[in-house]
PDB file of N, CA and C in Angstrom:
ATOM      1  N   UNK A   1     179.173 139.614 -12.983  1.00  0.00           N
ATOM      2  CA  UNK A   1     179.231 140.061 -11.610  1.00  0.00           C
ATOM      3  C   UNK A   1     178.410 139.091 -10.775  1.00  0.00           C
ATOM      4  N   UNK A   2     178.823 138.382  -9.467  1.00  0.00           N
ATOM      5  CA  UNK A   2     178.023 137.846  -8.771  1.00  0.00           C
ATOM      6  C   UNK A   2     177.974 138.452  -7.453  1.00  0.00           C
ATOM      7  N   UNK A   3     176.691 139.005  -7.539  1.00  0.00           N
ATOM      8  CA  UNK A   3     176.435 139.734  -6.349  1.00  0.00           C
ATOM      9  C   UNK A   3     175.854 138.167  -4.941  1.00  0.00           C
ATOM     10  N   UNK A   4     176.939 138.910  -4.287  1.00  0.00           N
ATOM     11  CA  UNK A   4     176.679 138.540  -2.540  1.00  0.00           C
ATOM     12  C   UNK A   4     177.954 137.405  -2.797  1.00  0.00           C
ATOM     13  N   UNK A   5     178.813 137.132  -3.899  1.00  0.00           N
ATOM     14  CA  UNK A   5     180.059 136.522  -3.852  1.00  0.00           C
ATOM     15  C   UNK A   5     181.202 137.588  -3.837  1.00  0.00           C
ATOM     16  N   UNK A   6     181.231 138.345  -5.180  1.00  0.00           N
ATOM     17  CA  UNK A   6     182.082 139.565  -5.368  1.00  0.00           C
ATOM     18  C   UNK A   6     181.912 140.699  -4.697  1.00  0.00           C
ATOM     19  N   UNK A   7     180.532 140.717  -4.686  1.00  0.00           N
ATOM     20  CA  UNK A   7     180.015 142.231  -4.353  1.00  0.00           C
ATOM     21  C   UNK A   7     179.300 142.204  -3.592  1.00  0.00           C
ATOM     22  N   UNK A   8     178.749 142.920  -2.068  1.00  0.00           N
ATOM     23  CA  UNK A   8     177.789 142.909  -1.879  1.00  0.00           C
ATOM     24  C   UNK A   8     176.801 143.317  -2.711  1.00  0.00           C
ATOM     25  N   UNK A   9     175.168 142.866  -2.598  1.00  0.00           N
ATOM     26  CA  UNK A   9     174.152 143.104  -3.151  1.00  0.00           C
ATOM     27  C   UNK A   9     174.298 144.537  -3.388  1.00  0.00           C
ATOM     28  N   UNK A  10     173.762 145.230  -1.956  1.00  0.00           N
ATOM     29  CA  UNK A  10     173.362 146.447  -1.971  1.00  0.00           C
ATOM     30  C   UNK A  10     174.080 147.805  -2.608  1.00  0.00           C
ATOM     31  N   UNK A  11     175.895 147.415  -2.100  1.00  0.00           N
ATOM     32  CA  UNK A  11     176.650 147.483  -2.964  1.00  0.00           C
ATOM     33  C   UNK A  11     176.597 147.942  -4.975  1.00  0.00           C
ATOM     34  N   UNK A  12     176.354 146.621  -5.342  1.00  0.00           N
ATOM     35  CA  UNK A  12     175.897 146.647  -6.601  1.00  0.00           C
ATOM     36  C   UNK A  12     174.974 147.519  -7.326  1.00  0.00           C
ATOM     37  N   UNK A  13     173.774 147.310  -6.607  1.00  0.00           N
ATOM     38  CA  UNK A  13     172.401 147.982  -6.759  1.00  0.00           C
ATOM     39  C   UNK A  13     172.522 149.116  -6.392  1.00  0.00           C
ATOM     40  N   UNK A  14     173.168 149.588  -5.490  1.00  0.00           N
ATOM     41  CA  UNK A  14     173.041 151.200  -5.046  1.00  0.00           C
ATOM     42  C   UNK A  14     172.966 151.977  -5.848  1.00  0.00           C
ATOM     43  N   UNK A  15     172.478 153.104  -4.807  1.00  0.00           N
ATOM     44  CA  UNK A  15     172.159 154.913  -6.019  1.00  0.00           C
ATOM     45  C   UNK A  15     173.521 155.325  -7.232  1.00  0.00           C
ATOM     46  N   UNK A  16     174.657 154.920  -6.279  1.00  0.00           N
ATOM     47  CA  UNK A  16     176.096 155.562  -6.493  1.00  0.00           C
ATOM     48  C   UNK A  16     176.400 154.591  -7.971  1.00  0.00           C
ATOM     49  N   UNK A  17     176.258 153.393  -7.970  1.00  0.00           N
ATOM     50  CA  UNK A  17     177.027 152.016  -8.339  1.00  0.00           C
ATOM     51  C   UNK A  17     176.750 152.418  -9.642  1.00  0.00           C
ATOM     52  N   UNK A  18     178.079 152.107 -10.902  1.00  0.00           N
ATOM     53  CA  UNK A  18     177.767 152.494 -12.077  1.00  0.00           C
ATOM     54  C   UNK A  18     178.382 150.853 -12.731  1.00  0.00           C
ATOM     55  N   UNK A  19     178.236 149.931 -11.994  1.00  0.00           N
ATOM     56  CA  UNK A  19     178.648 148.775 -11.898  1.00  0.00           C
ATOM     57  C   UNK A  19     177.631 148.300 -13.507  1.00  0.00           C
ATOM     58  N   UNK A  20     176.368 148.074 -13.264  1.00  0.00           N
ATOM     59  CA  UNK A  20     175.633 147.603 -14.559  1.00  0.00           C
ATOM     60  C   UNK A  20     176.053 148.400 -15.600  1.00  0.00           C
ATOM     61  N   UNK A  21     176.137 150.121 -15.715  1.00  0.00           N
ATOM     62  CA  UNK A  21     176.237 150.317 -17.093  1.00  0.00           C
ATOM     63  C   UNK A  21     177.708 149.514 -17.640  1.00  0.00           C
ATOM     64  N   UNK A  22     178.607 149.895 -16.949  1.00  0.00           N
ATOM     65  CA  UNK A  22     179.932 149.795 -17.173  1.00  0.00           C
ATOM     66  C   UNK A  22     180.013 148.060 -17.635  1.00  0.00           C
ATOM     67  N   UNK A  23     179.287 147.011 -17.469  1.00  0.00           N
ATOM     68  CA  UNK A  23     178.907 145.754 -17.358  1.00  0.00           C
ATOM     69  C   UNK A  23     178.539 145.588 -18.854  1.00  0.00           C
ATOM     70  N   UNK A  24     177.447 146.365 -19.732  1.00  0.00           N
ATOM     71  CA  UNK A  24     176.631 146.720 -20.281  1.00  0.00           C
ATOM     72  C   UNK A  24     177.837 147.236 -21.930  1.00  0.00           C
ATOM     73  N   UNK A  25     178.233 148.293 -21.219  1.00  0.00           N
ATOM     74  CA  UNK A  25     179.302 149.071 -22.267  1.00  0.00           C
ATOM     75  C   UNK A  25     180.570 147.923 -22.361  1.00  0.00           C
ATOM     76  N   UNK A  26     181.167 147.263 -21.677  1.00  0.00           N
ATOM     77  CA  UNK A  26     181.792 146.655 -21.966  1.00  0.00           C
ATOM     78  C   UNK A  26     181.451 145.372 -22.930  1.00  0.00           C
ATOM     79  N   UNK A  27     180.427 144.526 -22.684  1.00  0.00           N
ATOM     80  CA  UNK A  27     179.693 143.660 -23.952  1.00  0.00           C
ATOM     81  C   UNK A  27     179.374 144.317 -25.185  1.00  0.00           C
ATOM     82  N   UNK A  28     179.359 145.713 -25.131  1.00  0.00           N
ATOM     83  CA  UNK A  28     179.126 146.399 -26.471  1.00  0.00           C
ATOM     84  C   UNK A  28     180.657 146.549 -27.173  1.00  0.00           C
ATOM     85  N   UNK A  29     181.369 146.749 -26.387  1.00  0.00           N
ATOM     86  CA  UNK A  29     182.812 146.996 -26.851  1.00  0.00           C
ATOM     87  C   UNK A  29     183.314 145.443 -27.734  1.00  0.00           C
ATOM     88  N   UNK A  30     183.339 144.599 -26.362  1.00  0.00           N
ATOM     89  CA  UNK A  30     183.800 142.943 -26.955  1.00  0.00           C
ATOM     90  C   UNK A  30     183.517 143.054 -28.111  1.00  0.00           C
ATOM     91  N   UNK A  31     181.667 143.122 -28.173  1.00  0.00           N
ATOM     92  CA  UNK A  31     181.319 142.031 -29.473  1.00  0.00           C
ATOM     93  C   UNK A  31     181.992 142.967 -30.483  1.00  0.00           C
ATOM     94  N   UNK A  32     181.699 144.205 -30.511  1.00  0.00           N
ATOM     95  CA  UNK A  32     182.910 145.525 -31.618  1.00  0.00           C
ATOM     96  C   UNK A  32     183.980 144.861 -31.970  1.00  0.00           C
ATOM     97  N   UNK A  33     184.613 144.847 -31.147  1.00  0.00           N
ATOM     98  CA  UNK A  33     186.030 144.058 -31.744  1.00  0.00           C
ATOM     99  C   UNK A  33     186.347 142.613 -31.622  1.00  0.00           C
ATOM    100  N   UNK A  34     185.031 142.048 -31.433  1.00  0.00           N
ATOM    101  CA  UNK A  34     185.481 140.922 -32.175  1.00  0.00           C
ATOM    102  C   UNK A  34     184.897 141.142 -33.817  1.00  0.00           C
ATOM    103  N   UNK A  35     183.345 141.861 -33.763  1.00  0.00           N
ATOM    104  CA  UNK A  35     183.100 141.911 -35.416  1.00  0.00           C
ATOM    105  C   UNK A  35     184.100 142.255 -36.103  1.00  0.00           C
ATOM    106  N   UNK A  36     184.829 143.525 -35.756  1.00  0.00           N
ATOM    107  CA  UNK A  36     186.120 143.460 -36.530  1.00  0.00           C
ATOM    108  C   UNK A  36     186.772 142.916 -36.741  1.00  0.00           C
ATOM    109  N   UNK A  37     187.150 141.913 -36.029  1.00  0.00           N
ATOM    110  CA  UNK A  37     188.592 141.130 -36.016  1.00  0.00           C
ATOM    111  C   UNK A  37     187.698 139.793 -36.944  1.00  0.00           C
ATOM    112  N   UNK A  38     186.798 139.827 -37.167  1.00  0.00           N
ATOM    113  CA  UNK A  38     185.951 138.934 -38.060  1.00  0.00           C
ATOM    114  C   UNK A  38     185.701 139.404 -39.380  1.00  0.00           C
ATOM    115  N   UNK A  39     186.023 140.300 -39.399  1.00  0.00           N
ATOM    116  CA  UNK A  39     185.756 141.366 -40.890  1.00  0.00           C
ATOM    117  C   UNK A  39     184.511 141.269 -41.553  1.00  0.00           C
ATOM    118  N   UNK A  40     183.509 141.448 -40.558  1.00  0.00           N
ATOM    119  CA  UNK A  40     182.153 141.021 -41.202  1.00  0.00           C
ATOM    120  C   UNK A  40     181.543 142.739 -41.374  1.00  0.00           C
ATOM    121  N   UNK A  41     182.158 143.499 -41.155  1.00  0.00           N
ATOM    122  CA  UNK A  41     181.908 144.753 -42.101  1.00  0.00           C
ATOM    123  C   UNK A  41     180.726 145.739 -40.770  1.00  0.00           C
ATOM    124  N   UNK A  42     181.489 145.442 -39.744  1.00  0.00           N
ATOM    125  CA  UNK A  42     180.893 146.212 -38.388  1.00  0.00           C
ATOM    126  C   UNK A  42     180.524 148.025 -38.728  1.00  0.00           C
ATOM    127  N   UNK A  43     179.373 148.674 -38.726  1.00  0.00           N
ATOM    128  CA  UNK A  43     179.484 149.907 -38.570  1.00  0.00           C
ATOM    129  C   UNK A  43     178.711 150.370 -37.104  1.00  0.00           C
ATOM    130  N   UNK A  44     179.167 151.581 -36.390  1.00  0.00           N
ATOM    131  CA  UNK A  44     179.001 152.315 -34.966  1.00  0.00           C
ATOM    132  C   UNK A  44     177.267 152.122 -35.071  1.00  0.00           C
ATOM    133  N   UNK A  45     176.632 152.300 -35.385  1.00  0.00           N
ATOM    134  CA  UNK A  45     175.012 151.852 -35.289  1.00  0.00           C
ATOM    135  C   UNK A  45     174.724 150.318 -35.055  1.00  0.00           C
ATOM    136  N   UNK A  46     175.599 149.753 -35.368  1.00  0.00           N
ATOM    137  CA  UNK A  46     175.012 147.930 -35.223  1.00  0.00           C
ATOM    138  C   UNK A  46     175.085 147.789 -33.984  1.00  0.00           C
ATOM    139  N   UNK A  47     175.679 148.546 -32.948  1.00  0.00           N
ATOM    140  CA  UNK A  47     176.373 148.177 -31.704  1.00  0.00           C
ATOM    141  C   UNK A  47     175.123 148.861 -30.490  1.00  0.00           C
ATOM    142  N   UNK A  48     174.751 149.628 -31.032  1.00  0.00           N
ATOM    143  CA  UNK A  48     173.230 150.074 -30.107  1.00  0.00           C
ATOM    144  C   UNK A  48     172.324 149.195 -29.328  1.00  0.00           C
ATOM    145  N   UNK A  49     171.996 149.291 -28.561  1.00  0.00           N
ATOM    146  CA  UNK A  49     171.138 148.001 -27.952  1.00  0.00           C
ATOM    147  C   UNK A  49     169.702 148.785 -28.276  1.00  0.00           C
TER     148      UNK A  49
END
């Protein structure tokens, strides 16, 4: 996300904005399926930050 190109700042940062988690959960997802698709033997706990 580049805030004050894509988004405004305040925008981003606001009370409402669920912009970071959703940012956050999605890099947890990727790297998931790429470990899988790597078959390096991924289980639901490795993925925790």
């Amino acid at each position: 996300m580049n805030e004050g190109v894509e988004i405004a700042s305040d925008v981003a940062t606001g009370p409402g904005s669920a912009i970071t988690r959703q940012v956050s959960n999605g890099l947890l997802i990727r790297s998931a399926v790429l470990t899988l698709l790597a078959g390096t033997g991924f289980s639901a706990s490795d993925a925790r930050p």
